[in-house]
N, C-alpha and C. Protein backbone atom coordinates (compact mmCIF):
# COMPACT_ATOMS: atom_id res chain seq x y z
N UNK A 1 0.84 -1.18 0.00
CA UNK A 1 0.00 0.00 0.00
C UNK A 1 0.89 1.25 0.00
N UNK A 2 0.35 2.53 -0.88
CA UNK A 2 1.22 3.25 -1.22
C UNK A 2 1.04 4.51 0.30
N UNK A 3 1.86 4.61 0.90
CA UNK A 3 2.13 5.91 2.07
C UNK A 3 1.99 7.02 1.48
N UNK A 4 1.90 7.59 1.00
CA UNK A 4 2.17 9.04 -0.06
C UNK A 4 1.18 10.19 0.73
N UNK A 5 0.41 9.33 1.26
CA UNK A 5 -0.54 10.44 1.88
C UNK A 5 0.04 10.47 3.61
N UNK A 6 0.59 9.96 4.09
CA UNK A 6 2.00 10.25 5.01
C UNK A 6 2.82 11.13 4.79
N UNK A 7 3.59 10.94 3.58
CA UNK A 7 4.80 11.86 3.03
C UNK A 7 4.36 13.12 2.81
N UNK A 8 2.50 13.28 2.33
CA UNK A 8 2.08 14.57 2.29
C UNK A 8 1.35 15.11 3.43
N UNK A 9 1.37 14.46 4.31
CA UNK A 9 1.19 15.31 5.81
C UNK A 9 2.22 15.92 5.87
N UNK A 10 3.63 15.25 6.35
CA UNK A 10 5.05 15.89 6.79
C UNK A 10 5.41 16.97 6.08
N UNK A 11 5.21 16.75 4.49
CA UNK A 11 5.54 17.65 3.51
C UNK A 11 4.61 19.20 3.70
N UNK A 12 3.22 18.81 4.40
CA UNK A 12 2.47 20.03 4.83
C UNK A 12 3.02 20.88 5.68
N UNK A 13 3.39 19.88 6.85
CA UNK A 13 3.66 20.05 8.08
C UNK A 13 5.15 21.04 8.14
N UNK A 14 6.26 20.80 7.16
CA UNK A 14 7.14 21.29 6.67
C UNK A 14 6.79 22.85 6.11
N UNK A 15 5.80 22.87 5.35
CA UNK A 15 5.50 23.75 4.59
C UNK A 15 4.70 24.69 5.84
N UNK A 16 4.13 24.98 6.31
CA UNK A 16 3.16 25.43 7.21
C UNK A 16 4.04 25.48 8.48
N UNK A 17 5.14 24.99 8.36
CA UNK A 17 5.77 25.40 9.70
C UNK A 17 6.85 26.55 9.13
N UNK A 18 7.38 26.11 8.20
CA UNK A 18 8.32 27.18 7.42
C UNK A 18 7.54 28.61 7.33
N UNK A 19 6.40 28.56 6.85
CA UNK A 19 5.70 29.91 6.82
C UNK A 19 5.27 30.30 7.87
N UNK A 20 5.01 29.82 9.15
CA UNK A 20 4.75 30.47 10.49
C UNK A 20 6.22 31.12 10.97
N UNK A 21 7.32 30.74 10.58
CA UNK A 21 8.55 31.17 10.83
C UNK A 21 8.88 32.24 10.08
N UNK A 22 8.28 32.54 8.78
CA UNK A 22 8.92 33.49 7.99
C UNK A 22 7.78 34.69 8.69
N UNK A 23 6.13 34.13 9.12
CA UNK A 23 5.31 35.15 9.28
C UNK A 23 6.01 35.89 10.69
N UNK A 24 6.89 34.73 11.44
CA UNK A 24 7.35 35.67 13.29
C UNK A 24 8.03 36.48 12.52
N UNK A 25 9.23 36.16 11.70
CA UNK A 25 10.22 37.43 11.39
C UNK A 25 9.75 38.35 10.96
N UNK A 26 8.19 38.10 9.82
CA UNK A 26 7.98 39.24 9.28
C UNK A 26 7.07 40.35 10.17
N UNK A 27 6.85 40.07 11.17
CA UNK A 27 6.33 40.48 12.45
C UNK A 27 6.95 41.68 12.90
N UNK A 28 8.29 41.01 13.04
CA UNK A 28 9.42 41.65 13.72
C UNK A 28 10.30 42.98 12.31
N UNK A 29 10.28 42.84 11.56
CA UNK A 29 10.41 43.68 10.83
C UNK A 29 9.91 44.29 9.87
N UNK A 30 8.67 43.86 9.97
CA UNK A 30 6.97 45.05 9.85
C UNK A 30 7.28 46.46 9.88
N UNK A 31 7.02 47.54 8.90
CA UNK A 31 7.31 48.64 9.30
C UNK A 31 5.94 49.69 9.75
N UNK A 32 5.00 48.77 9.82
CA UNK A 32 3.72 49.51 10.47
C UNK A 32 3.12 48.47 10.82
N UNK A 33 1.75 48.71 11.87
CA UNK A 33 0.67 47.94 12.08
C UNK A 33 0.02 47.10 11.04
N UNK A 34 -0.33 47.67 9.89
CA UNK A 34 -1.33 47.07 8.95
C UNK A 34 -0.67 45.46 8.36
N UNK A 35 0.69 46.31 8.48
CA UNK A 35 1.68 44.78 8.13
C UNK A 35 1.71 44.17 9.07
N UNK A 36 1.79 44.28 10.26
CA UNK A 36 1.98 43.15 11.22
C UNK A 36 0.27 42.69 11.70
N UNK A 37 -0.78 43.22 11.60
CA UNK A 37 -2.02 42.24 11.42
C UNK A 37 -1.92 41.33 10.79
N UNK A 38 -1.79 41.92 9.33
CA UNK A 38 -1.89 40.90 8.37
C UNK A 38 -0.82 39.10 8.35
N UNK A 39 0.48 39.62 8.88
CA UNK A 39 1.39 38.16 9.09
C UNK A 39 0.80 37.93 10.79
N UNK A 40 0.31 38.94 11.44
CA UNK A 40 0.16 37.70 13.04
C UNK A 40 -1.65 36.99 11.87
N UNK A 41 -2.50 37.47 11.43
CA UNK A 41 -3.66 36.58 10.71
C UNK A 41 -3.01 35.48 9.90
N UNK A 42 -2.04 35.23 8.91
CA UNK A 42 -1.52 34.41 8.51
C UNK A 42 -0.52 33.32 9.42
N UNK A 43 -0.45 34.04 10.86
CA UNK A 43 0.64 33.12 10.96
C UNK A 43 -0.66 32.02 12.15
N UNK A 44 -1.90 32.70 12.45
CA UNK A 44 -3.09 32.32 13.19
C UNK A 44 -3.36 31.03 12.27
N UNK A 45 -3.22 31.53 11.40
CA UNK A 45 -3.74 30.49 10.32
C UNK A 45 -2.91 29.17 10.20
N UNK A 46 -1.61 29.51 10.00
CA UNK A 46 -0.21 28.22 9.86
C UNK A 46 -0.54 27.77 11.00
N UNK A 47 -1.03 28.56 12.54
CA UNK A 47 -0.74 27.35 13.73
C UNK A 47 -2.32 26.64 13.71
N UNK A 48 -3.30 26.82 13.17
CA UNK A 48 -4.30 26.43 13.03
C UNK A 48 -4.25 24.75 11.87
N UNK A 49 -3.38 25.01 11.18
CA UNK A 49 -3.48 24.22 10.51
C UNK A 49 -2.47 23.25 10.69
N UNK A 50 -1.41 23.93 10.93
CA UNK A 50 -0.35 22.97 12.16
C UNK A 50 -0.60 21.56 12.94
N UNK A 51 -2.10 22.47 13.70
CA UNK A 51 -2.88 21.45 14.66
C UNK A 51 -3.41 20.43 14.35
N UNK A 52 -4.29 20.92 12.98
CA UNK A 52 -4.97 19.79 12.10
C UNK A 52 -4.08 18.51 11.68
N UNK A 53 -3.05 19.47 11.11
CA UNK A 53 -2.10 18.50 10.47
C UNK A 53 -1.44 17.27 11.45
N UNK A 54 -1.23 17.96 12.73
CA UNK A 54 -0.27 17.35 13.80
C UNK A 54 -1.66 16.13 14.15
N UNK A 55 -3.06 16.63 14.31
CA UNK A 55 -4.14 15.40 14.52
C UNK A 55 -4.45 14.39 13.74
N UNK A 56 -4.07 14.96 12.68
CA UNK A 56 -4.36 14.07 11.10
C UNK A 56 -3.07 12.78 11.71
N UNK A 57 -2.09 13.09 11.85
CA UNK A 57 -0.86 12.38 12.27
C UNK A 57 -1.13 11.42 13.39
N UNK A 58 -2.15 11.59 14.46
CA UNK A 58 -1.93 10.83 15.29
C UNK A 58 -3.50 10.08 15.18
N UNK A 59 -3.94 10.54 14.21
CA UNK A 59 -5.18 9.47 13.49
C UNK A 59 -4.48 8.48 13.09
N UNK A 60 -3.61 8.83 12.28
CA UNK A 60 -2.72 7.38 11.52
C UNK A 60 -2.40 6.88 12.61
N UNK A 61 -1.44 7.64 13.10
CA UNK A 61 -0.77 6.67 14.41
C UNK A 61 -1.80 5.63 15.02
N UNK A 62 -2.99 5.90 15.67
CA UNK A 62 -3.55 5.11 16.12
C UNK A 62 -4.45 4.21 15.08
N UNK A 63 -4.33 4.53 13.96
CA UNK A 63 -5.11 3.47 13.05
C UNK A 63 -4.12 2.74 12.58
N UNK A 64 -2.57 2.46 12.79
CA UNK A 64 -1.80 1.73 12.21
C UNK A 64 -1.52 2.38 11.06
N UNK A 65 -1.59 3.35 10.49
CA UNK A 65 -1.33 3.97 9.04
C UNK A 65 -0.09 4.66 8.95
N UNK A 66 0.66 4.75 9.94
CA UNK A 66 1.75 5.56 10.24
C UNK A 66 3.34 5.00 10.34
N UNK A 67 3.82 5.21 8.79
CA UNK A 67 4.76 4.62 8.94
C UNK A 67 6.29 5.41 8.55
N UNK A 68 5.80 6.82 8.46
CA UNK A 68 7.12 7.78 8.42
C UNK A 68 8.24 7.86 9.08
């Protein structure tokens, strides 16, 4: 049975963690408010989906599907 839908959790999980990291820096060197709403709403979003992703993971885990 093909895992691929494993490899594309992590590969999310990768992706969505990388952009919550680029949204802290861009936080931090925001040169007004309007910019730093907008990356802390995007970065609300990466840890939101973070979560999903990280539950999706321990669905497998406990269904035996988890073999990364």
């Amino acid at each position: 049975m093909s895992k691929k839908f494993n490899e594309n959790l992590v590969k999310a999980i990768e992706a969505s963690s990388e952009a919550a990291g680029i949204c802290r820096q861009a936080m931090i060197d925001a040169n007004d408010e309007s910019c730093r709403a907008m990356y802390s709403a995007i970065l609300k979003d990466c840890e939101k989906h973070l979560d999903m992703l990280k539950g999706e993971v321990e669905l497998h885990k406990q269904q035996k599907k988890w073999d990364v």
